[in-house]
Each structure stands twice: as C-alpha cells, then as structure tokens.
C-alpha atoms as a PDB file:
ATOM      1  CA  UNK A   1      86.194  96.947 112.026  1.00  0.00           C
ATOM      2  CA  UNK A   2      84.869  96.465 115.535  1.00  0.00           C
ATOM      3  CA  UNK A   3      82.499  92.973 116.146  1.00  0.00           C
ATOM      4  CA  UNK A   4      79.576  95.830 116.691  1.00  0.00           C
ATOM      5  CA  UNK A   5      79.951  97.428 113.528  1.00  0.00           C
ATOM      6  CA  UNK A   6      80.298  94.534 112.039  1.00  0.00           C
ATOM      7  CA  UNK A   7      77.197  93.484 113.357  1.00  0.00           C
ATOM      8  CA  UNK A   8      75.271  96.620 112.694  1.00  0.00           C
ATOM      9  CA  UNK A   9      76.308  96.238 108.379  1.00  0.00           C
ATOM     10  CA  UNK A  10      75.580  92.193 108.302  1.00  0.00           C
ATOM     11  CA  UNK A  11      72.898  91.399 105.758  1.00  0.00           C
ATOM     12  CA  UNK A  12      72.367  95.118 104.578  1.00  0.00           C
ATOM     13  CA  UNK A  13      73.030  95.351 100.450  1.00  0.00           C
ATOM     14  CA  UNK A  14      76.182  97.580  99.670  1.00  0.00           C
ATOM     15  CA  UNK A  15      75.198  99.936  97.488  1.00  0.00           C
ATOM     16  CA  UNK A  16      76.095 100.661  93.749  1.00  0.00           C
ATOM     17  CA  UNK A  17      78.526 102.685  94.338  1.00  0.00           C
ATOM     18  CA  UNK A  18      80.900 105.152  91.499  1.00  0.00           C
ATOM     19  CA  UNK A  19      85.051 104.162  91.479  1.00  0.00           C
ATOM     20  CA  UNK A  20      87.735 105.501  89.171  1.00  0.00           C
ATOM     21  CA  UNK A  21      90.429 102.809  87.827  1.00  0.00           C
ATOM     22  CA  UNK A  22      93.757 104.117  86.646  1.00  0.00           C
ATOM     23  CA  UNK A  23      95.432 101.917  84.625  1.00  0.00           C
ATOM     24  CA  UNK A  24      99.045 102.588  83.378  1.00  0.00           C
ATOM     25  CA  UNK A  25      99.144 102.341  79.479  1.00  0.00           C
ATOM     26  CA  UNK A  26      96.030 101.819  76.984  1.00  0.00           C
ATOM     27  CA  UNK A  27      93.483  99.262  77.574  1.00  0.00           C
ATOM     28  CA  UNK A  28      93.089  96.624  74.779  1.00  0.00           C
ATOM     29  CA  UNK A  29      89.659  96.555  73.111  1.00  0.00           C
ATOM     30  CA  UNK A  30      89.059  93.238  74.042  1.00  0.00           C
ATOM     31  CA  UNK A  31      88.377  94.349  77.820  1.00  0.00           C
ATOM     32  CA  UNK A  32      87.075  97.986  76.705  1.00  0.00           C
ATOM     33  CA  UNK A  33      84.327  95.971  74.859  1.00  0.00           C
ATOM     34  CA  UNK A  34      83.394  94.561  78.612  1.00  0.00           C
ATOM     35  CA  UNK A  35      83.628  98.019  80.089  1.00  0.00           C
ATOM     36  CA  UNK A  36      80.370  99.798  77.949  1.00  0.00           C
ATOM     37  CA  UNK A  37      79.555 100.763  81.039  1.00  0.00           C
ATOM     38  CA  UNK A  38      81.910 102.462  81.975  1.00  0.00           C
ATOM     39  CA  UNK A  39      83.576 105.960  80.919  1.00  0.00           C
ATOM     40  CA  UNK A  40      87.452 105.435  79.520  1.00  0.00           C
ATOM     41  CA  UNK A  41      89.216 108.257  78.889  1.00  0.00           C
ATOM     42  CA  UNK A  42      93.389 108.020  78.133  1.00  0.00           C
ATOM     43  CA  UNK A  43      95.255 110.591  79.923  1.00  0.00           C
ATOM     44  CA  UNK A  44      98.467 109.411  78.707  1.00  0.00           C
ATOM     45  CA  UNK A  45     100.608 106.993  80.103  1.00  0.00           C
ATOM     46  CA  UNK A  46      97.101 106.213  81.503  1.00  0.00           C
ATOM     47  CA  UNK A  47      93.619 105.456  81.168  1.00  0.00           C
ATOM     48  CA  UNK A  48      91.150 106.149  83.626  1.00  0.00           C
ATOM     49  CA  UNK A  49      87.792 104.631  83.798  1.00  0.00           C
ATOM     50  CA  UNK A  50      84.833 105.808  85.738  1.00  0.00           C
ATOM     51  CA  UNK A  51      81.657 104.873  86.417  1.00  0.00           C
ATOM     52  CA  UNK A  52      79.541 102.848  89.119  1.00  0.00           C
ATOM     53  CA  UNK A  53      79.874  98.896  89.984  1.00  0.00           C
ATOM     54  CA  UNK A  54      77.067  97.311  91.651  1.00  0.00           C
ATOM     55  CA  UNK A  55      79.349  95.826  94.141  1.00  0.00           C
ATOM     56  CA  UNK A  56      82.625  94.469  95.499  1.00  0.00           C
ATOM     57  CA  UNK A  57      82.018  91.143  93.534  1.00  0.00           C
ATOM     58  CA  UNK A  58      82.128  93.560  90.633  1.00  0.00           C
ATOM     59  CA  UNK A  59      84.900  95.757  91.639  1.00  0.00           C
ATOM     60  CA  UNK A  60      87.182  92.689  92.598  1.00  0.00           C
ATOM     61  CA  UNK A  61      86.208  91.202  89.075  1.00  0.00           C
ATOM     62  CA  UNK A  62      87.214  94.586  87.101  1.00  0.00           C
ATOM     63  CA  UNK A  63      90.756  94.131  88.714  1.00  0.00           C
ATOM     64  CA  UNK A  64      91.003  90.574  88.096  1.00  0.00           C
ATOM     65  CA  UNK A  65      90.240  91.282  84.566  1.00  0.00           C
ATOM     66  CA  UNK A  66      92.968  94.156  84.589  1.00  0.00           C
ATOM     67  CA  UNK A  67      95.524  91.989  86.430  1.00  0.00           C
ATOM     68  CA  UNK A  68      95.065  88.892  83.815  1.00  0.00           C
ATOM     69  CA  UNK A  69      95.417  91.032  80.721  1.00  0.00           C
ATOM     70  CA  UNK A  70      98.954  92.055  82.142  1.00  0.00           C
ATOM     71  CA  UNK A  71      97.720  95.394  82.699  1.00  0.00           C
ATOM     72  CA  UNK A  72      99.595  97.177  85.575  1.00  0.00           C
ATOM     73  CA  UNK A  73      96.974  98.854  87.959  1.00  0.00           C
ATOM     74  CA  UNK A  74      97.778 101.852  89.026  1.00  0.00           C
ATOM     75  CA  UNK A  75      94.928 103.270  91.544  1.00  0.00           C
ATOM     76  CA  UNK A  76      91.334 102.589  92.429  1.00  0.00           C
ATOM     77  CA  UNK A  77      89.352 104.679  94.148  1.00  0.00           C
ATOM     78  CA  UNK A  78      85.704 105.018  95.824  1.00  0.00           C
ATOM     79  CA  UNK A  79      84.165 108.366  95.363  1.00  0.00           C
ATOM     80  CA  UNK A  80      82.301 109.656  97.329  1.00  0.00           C
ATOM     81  CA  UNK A  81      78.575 109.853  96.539  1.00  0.00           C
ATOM     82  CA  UNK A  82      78.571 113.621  94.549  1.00  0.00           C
ATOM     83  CA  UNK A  83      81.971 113.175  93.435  1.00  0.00           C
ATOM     84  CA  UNK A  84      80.836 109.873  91.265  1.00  0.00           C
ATOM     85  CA  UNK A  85      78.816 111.962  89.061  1.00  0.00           C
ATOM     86  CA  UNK A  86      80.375 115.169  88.501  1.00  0.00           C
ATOM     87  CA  UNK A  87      84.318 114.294  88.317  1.00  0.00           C
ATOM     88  CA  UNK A  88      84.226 112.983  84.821  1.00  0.00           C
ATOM     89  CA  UNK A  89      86.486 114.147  82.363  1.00  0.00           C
ATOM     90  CA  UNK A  90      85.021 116.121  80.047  1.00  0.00           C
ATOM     91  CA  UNK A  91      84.497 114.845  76.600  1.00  0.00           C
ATOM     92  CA  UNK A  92      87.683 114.974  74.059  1.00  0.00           C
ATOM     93  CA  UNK A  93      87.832 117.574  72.109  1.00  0.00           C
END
C-alpha cells in the first residue's frame, strides 16, 4: 500500500464486511456454539461458514479460534459486497 493510500484510509471504520471460512473436517460444537452467527454448512471433508464479521479484530479472532482447536484452515475469503448475501448454500434438504 502506497504512504498516500495509506493516508487517505487512516481513522476511517472498516466496514462489517461478509467472509466464507473453509475448514477441512467438522467443527466441534464447542466452537459452533461461538459461531450463532454465522451460517455452517458441511460439504464434506469440509465445513464452510459464512456470514459477516464486524472487523479484522474479529476475522483474526475466528482463525485463532480455528487454529487452537487443531482445526486445519483451509481458505478464507472476503466477498464482495452482493456476493455476501446471496452465495449461501441453500438449506439441507
């Protein structure tokens, strides 16, 4: 990031913004009871969650959380403003 753009983001709020976590294997209940916020769906060998985070505190906390339950992370990914709402798995049938 150049020193102007830098300049031109410092004390503006990041936005909530939506992610999806993939997450290799199933996700204990102990963390999905943390995650109500969240959608999980399993799409064996993985489960995906989806839904927004207020910020990178939050996003950087979700992997910690991942990371200290021995949980191999697989991807996370930003998406991009339309994308957040409409790319959820549909319900389980």
């Amino acid at each position: 990031m150049t020193a102007r753009r830098a300049r031109a983001t410092e004390g503006k709020i990041m936005p909530e913004a939506s992610y999806q976590v993939r997450v290799s294997g199933e996700i204990p209940a102990e963390l999905l009871a943390e995650l109500r916020d969240l959608t999980v769906s399993v799409e064996p060998p993985e489960t995906v969650l989806h839904g927004s985070l207020p910020d990178q505190s939050a996003v950087v906390g979700l992997i910690s959380r991942i990371h200290g339950l021995g949980l191999r992370l697989i991807e996370v990914r930003r998406l991009p403003p339309e994308e957040g709402s409409e790319s959820r798995p549909a319900p389980p049938r």
